[in-house]
N, C-alpha and C. Protein backbone atom coordinates (compact mmCIF):
# COMPACT_ATOMS: atom_id res chain seq x y z
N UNK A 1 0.84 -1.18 0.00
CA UNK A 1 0.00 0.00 0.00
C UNK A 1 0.88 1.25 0.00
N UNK A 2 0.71 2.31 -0.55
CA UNK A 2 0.93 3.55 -0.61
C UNK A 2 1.14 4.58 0.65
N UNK A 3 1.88 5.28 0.99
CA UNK A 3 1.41 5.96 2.27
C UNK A 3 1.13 7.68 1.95
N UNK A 4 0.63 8.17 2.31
CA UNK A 4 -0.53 9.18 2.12
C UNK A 4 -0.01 10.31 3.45
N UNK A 5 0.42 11.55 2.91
CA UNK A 5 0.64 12.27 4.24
C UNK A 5 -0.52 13.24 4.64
N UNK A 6 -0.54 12.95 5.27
CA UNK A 6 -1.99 13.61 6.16
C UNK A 6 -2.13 14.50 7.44
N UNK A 7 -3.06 15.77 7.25
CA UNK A 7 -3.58 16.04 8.49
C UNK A 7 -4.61 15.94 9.33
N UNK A 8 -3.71 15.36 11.23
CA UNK A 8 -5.25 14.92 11.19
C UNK A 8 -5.93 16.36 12.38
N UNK A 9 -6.80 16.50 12.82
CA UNK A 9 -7.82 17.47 13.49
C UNK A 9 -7.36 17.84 14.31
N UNK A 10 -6.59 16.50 15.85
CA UNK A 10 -6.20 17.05 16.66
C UNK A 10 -5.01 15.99 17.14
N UNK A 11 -3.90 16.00 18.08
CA UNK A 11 -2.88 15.46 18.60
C UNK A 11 -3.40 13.69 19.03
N UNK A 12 -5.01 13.97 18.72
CA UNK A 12 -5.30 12.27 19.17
C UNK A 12 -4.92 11.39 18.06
N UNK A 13 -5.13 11.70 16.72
CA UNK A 13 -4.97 11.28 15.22
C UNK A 13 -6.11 10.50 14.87
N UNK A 14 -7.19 10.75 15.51
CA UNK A 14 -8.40 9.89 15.10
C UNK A 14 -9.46 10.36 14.21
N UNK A 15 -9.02 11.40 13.67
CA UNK A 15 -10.09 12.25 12.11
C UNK A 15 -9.04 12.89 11.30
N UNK A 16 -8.70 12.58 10.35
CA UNK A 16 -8.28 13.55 9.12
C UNK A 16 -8.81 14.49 8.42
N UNK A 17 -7.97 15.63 8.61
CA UNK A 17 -8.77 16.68 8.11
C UNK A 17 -8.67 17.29 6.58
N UNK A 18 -7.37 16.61 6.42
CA UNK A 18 -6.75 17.00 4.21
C UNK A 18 -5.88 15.72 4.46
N UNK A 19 -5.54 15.92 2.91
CA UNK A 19 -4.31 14.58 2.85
C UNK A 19 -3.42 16.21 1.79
N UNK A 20 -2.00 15.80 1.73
CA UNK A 20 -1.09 16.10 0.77
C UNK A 20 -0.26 15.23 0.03
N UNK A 21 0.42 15.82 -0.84
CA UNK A 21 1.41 15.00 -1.59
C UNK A 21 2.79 15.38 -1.54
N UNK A 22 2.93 16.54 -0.29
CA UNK A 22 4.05 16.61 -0.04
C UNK A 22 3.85 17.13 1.66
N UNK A 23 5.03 16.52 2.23
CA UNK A 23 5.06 17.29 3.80
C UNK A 23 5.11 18.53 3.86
N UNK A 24 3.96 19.22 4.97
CA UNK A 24 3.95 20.45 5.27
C UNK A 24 4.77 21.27 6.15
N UNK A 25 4.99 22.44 6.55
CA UNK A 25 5.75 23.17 7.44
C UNK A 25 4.88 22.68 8.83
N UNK A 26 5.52 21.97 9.66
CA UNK A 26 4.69 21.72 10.88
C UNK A 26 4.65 23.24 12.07
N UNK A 27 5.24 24.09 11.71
CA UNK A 27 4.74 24.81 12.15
C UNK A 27 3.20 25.82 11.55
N UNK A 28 2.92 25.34 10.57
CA UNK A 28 1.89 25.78 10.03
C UNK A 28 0.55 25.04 10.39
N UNK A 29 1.55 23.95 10.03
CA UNK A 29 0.34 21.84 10.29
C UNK A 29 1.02 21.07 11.18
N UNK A 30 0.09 21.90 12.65
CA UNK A 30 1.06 20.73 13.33
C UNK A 30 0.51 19.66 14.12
N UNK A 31 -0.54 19.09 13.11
CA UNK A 31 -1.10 17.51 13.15
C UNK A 31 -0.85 16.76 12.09
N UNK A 32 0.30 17.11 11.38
CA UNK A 32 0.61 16.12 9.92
C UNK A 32 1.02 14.68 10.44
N UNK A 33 1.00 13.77 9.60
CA UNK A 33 1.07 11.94 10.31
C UNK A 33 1.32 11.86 8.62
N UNK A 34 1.45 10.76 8.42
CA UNK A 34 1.40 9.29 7.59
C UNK A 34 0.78 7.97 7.73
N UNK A 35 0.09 7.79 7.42
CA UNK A 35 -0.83 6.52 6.99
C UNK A 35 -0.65 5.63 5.75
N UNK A 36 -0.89 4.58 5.79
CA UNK A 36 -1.53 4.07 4.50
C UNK A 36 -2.54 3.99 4.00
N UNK A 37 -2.92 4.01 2.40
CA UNK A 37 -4.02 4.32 1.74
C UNK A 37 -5.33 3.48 2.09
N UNK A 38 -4.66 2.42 2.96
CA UNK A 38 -5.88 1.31 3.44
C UNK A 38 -6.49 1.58 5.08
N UNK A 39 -6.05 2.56 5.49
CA UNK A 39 -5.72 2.55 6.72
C UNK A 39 -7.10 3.73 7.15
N UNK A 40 -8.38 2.74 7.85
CA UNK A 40 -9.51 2.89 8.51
C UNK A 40 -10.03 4.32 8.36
N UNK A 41 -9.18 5.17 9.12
CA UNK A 41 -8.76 6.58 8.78
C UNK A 41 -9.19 7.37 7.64
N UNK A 42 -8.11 7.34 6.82
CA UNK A 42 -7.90 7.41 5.75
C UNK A 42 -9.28 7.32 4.65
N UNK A 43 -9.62 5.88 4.69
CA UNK A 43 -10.67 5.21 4.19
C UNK A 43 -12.10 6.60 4.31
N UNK A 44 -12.05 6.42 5.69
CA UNK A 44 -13.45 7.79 6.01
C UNK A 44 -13.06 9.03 5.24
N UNK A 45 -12.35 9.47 5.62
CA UNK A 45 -12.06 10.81 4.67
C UNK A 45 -12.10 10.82 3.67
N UNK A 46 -11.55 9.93 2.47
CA UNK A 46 -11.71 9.90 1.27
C UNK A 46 -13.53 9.72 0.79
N UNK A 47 -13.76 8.96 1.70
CA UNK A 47 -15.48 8.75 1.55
C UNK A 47 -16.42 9.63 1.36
N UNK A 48 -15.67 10.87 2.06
CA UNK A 48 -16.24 12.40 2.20
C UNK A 48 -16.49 13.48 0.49
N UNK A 49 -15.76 12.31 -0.07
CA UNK A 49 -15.71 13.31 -1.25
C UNK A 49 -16.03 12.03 -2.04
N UNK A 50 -17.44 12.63 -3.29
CA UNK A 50 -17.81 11.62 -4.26
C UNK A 50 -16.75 11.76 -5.39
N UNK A 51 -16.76 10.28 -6.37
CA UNK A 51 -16.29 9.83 -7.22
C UNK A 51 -16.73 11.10 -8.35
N UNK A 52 -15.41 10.87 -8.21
CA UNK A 52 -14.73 12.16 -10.31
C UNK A 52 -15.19 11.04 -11.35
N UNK A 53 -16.10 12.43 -12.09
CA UNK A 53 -16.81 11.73 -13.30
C UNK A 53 -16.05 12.81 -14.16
N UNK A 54 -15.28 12.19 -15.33
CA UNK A 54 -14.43 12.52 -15.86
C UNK A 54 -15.37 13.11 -17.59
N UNK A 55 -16.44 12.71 -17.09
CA UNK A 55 -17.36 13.36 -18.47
C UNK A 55 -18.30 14.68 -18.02
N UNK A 56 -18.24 14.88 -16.62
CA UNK A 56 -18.93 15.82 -16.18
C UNK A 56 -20.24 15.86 -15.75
């Protein structure tokens, strides 16, 4: 699996709040983590946003 850098809400790491594709300034984001793309987490958040229809 892939790992996915992520922020999550608060110091517990139990909600993600964005994902990136590159590490942030933790003084800006300073709940960034790493996960994998399979990883429970992860899974919910992406859920949050429907499937790209590439015809519009």
């Amino acid at each position: 699996m892939a790992i996915v850098i992520v922020e999550f809400t608060d110091d517990t790491e139990t909600t993600i709040k964005a994902s990136y594709s590159a590490p942030q300034d933790p003084a800006d984001h300073p709940h960034m983590g790493e996960v994998e793309e399979d990883d429970p987490r992860y899974v919910a958040f992406m859920a949050l946003f429907p499937p790209s229809n590439p015809w519009g």
